[in-house]
Protein backbone atom coordinates (compact mmCIF):
# COMPACT_ATOMS: atom_id res chain seq x y z
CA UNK A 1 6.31 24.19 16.79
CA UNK A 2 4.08 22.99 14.06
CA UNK A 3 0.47 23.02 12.82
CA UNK A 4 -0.29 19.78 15.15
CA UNK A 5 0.73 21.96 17.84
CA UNK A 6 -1.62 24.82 16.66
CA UNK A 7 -4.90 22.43 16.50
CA UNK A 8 -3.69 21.20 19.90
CA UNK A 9 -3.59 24.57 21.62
CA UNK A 10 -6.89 25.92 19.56
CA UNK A 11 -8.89 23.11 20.09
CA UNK A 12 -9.66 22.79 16.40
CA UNK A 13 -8.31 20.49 13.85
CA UNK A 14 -5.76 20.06 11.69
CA UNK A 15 -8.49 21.04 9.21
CA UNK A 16 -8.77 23.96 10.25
CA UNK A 17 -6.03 25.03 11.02
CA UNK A 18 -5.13 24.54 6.99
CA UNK A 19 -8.57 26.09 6.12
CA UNK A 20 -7.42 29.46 8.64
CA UNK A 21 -4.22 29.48 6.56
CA UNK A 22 -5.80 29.10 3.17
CA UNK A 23 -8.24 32.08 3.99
CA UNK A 24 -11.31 29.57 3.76
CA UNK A 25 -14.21 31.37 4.11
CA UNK A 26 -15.50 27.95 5.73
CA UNK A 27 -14.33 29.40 9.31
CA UNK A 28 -16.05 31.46 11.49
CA UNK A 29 -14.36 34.63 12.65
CA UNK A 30 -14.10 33.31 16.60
CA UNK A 31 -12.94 30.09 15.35
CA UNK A 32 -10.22 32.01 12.73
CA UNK A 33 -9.18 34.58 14.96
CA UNK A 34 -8.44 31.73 17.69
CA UNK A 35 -6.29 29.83 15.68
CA UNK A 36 -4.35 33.08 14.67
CA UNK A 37 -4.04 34.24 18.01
CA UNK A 38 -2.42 30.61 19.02
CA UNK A 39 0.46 30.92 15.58
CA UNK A 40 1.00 34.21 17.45
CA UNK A 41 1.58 33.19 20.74
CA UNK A 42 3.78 30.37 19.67
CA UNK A 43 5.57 32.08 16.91
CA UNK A 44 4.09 29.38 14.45
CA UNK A 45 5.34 29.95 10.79
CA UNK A 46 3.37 27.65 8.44
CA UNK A 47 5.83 26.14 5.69
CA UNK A 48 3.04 23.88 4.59
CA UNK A 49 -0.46 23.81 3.40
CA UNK A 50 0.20 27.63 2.71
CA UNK A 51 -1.00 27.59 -0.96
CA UNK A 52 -3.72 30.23 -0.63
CA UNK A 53 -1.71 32.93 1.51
CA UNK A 54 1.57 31.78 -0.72
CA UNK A 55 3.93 31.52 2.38
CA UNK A 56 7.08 29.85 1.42
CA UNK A 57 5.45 26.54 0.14
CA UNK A 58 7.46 24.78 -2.01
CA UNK A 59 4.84 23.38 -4.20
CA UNK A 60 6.55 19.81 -4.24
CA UNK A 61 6.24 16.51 -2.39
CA UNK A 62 8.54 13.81 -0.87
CA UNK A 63 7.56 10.57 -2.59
CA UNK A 64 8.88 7.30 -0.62
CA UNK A 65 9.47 3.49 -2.12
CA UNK A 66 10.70 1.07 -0.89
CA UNK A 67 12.70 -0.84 -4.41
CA UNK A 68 11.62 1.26 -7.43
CA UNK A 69 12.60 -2.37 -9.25
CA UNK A 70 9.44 -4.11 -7.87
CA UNK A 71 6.88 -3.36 -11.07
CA UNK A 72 3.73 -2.52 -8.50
CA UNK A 73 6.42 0.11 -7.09
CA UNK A 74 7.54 1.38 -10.12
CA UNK A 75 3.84 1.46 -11.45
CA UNK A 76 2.78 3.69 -8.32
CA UNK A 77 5.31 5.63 -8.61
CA UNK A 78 5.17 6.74 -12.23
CA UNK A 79 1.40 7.40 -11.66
CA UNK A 80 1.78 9.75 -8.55
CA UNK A 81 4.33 11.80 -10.27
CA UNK A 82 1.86 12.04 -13.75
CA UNK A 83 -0.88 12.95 -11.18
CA UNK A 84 1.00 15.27 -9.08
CA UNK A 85 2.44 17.34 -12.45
CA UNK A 86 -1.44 17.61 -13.49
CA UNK A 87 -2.37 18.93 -10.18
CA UNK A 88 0.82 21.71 -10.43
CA UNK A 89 3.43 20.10 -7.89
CA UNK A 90 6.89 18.56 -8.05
CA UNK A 91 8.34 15.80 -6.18
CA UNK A 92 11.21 14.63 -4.92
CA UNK A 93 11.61 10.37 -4.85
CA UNK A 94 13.47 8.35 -2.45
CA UNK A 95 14.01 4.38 -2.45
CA UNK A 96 14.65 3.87 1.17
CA UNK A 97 14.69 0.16 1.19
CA UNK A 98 13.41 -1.90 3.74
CA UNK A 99 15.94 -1.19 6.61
CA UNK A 100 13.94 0.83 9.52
CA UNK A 101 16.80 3.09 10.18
CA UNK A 102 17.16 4.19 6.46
CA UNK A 103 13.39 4.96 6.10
CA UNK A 104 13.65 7.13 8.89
CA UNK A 105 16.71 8.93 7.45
CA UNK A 106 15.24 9.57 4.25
CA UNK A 107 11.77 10.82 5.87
CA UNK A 108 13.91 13.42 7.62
CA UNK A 109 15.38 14.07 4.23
CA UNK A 110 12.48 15.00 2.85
CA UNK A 111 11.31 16.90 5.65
CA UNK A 112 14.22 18.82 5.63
CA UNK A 113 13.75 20.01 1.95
CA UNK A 114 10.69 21.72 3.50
CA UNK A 115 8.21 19.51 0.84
CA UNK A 116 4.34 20.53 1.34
CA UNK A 117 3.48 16.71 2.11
CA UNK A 118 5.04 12.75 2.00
CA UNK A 119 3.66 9.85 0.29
CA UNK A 120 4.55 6.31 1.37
CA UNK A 121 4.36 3.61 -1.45
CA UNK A 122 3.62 0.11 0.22
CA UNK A 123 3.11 -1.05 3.31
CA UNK A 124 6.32 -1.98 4.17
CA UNK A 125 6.62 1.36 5.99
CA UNK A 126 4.77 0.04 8.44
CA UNK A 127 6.29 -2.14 11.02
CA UNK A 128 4.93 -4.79 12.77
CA UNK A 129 6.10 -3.47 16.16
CA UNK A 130 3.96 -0.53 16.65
CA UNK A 131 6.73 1.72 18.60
CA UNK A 132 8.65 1.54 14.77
CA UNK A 133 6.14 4.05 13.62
CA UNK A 134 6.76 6.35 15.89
CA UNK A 135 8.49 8.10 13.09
CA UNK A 136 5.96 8.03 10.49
CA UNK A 137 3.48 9.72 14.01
CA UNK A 138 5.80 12.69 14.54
CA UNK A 139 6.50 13.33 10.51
CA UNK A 140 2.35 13.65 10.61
CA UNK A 141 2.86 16.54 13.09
CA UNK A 142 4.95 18.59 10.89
CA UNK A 143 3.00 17.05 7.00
CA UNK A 144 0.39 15.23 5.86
CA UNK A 145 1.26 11.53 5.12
CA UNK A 146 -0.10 9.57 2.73
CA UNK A 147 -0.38 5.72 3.32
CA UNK A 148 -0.53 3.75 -0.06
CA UNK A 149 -1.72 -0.10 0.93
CA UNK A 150 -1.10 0.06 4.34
CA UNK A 151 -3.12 1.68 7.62
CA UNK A 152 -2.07 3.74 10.56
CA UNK A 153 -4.97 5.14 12.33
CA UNK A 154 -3.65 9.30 13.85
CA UNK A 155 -4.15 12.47 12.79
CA UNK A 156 -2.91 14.12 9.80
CA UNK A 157 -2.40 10.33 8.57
CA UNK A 158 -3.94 9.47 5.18
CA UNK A 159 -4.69 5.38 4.05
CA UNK A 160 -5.43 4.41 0.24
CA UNK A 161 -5.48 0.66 0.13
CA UNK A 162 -7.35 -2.17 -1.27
CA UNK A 163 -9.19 -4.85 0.61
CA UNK A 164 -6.78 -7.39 -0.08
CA UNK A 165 -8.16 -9.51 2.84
CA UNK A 166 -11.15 -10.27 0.94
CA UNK A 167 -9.62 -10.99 -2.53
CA UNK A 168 -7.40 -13.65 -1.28
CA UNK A 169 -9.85 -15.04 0.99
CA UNK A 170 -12.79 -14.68 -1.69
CA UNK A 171 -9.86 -16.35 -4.30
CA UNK A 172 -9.26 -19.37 -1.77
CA UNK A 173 -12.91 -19.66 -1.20
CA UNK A 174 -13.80 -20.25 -4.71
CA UNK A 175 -11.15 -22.84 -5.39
CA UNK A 176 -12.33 -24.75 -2.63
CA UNK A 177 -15.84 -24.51 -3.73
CA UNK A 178 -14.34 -25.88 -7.37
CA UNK A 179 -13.10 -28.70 -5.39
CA UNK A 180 -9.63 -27.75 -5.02
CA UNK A 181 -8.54 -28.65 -1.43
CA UNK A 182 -5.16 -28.34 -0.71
CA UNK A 183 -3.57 -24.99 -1.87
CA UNK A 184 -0.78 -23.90 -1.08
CA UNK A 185 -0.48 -19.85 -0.33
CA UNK A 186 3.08 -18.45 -1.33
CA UNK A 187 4.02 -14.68 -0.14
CA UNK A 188 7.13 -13.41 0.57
CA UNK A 189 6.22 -10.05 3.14
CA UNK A 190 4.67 -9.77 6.40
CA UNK A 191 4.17 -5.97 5.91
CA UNK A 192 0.07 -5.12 6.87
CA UNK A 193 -0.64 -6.01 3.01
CA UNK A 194 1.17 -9.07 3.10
CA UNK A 195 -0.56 -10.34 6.77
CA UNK A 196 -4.19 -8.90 5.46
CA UNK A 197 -3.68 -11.57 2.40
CA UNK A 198 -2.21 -14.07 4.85
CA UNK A 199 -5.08 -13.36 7.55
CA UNK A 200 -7.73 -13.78 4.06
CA UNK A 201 -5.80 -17.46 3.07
CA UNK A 202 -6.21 -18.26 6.13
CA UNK A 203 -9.66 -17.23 7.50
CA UNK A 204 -11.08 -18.97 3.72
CA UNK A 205 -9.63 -22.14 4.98
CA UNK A 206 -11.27 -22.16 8.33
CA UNK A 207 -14.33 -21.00 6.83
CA UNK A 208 -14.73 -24.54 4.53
CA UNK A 209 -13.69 -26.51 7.74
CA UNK A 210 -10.26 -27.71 6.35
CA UNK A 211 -7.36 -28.23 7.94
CA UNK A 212 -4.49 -25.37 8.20
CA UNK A 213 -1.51 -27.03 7.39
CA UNK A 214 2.09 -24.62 8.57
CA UNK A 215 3.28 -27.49 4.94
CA UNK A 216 0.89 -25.59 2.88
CA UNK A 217 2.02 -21.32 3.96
CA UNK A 218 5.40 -20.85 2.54
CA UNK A 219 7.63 -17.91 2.68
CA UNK A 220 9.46 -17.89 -0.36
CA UNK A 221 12.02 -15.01 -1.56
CA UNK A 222 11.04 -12.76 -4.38
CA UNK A 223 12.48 -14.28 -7.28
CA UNK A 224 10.69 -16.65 -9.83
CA UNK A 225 13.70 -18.94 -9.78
CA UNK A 226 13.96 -19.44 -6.02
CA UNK A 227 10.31 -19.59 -6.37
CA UNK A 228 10.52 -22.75 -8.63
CA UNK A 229 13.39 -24.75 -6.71
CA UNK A 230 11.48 -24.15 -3.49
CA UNK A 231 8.28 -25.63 -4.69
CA UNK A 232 10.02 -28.69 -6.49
CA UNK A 233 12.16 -29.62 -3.23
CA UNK A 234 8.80 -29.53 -1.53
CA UNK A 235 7.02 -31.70 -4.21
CA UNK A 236 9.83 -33.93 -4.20
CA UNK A 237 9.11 -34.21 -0.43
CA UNK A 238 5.64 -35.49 -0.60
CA UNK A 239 3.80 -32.04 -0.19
CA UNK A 240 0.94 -32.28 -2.54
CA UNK A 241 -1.04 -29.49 -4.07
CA UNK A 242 -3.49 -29.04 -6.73
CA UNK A 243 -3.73 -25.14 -6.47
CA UNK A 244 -1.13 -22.01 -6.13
CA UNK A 245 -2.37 -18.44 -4.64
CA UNK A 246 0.71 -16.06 -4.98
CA UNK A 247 0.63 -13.26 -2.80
CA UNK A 248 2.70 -11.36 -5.66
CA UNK A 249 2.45 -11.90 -9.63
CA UNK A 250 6.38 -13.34 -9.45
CA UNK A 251 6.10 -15.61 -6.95
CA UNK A 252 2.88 -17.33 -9.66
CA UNK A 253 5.51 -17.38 -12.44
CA UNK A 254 7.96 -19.43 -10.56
CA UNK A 255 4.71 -21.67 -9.60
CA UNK A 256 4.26 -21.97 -13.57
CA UNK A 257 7.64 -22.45 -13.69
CA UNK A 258 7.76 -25.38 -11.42
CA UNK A 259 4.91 -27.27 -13.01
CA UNK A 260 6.54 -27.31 -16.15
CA UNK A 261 9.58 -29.10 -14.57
CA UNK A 262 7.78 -31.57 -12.71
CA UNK A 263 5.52 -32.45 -15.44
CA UNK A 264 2.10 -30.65 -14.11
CA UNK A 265 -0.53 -29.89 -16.41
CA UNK A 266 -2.00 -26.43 -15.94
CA UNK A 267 -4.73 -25.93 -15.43
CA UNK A 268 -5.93 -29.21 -14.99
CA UNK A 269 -3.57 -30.86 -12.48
CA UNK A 270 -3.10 -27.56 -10.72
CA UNK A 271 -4.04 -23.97 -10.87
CA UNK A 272 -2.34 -20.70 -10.35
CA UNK A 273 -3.35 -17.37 -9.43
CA UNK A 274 -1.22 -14.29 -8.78
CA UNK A 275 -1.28 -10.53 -7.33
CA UNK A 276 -1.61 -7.52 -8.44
CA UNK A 277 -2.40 -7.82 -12.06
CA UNK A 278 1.43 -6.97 -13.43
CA UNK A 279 2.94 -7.20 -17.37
CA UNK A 280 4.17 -10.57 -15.73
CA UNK A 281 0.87 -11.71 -15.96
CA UNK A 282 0.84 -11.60 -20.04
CA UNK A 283 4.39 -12.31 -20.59
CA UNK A 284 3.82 -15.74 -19.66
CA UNK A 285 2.94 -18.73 -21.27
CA UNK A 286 0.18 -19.48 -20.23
CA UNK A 287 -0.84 -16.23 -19.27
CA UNK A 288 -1.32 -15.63 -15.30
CA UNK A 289 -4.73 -15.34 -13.99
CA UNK A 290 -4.33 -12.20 -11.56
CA UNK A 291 -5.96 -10.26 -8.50
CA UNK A 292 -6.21 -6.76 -10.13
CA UNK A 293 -5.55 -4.37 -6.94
CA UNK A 294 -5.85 -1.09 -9.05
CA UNK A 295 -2.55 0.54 -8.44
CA UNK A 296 -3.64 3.77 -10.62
CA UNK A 297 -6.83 4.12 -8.88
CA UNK A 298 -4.94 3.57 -5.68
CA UNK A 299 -2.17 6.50 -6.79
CA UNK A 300 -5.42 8.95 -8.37
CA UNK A 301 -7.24 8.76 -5.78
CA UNK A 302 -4.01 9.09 -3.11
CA UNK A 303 -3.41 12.62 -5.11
CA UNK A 304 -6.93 13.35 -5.14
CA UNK A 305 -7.26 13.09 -1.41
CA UNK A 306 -4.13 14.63 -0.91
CA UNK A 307 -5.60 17.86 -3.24
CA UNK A 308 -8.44 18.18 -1.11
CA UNK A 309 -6.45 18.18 2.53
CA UNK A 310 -3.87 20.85 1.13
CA UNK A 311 -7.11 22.89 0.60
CA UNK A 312 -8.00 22.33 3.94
CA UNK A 313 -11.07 19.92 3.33
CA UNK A 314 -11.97 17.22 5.76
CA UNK A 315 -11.45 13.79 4.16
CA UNK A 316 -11.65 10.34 6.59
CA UNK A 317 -8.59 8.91 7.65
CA UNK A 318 -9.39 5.76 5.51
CA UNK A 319 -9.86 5.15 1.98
CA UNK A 320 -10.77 1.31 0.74
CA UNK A 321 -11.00 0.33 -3.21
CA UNK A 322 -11.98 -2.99 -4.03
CA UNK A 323 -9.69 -5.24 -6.18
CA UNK A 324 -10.89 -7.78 -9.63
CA UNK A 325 -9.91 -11.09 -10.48
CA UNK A 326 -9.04 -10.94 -13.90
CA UNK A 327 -9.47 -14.50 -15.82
CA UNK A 328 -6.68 -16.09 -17.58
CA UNK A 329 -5.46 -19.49 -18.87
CA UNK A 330 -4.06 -21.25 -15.35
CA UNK A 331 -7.50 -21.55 -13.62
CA UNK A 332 -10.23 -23.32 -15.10
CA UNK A 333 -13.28 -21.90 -13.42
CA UNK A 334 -16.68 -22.87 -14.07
């Protein structure tokens, strides 16, 4: 039994349930005395969001990434720990990968070293068949989960994320409107971030009444090197561009890269934008004009909202930052 079983059989929230357990004074005695009666009757025994009555909480929490090598990972992950220490908890990290079956192993890892809630870095923890998150579901029955750039709409499920739907298609938009009409769209993920950038290229392009060319959307791998070969055997094949948006900062290097081999001028013959605003971005020559999606607001505010459900607060399932373009030396813009 767990506390998703206790708002079931009260009637109440989650919510309150935690706000019962934390001796909120929020709670009315009927309501309270409900909810008590039902941990009774089902021999309930919170390990989790027991702060206030101090029953066996373990004051830490399960952090999950994917590759702790990718820098918007590593990034997120430095700032949830700093955050976490300030707000007086521990945590424990796993780097699952990207195989389903080893996420799921390590989120019953975590939830069997009795941690008070999970973060999930990325939205490659979400899977595009909807039955694969069956996992992530039942985990919200026992914790809460928090959802870094991704969205899963169910109880006890908590989304941080930026709109990145509207920077790429906002991006796109404004290269077209500086006359820049074939651009080519490199990502390398169809996780929900990488199909909400996708779904942005994509919905820009329809939007200025141009042709969507399959030539034009390439899946590349996530290395600047394969990056560059890619995009010269597809020059050398007649497939012309005269603009690059990267769905990641890495994939824009190895666009840089590949002009400098075939002789392009940036940013005159063609321009180049990234994602997500990385040191890549200024340890380039020229430096990488980048969509800014705010990984420490995305990890402070993650904590924040994680704070305030802990203490039994009702937050919305859904939290949505907005993201900057930040101006560099491969676009020219007017």
């Amino acid at each position: 039994m767990n506390i998703y079983d206790v708002s079931q059989q009260a009637g109440v929230s989650i919510a309150t349930v935690s706000r019962v357990m934390n001796g909120n004074p929020n709670v009315s005695e009927k309501t309270k005395q409900k909810v008590l009666d039902v941990m009774k009757e089902i021999g309930y025994t919170p390990n989790v969001f027991a702060r206030g009555l101090g029953l066996n909480t373990m004051k830490t929490i399960g952090i999950m990434c994917a590759d702790s090598s990718d820098p918007f990972l590593a990034n997120a992950v430095y700032y949830l720990e700093q955050n976490l220490r300030k707000s007086g908890y521990d945590s424990f990290l796993c780097c699952t990968g990207y195989e389903l079956h080893n996420k799921q192993k390590y989120l019953k890892l975590l939830l069997s070293k009795r941690v008070d809630a999970i973060v999930m870095v990325g939205s490659s923890f979400l899977e595009s068949n909807k039955k694969d998150n069956a996992y992530i579901i039942e985990a919200a029955k026992e914790v809460p989960i928090m959802l870094i750039n991704g969205y899963l709409n169910h109880s006890n499920i908590y989304c941080t994320l930026c709109d990145d739907h509207q920077a790429v298609y906002d991006i796109v938009n404004r290269l077209i409107k500086e006359n820049r009409k074939h651009i080519l769209y490199l990502y390398h993920s169809k996780s929900y971030s990488g199909l909400q950038k996708l779904n942005g290229y994509k919905d820009a392009i329809h939007a200025n009444d141009l042709p969507l060319e399959d030539g034009l959307m390439q899946l590349c791998t996530n290395n600047m090197y394969e990056t560059k070969d890619q995009l010269l055997h597809l020059y050398q094949n007649g497939l012309k561009f005269d603009a690059v948006v990267a769905a990641e900062d890495v994939l824009a290097i190895g666009s840089l890269k590949f002009a400098k081999a075939a002789g392009l001028k940036i940013p005159e013959d063609i321009c180049v934008i990234g994602y997500n605003n990385s040191i890549l971005a200024t340890c380039c020559d020229p430096e990488l004009t980048s969509i800014d999606n705010h990984v420490e607001t995305l990890c402070i505010t993650t904590i924040n909202t994680l704070m305030r459900v802990l203490g039994g607060h009702d937050v919305p399932n859904k939290t949505t930052i907005s993201n900057d373009l930040i101006l560099r030396d491969t676009t020219n813009f007017r």
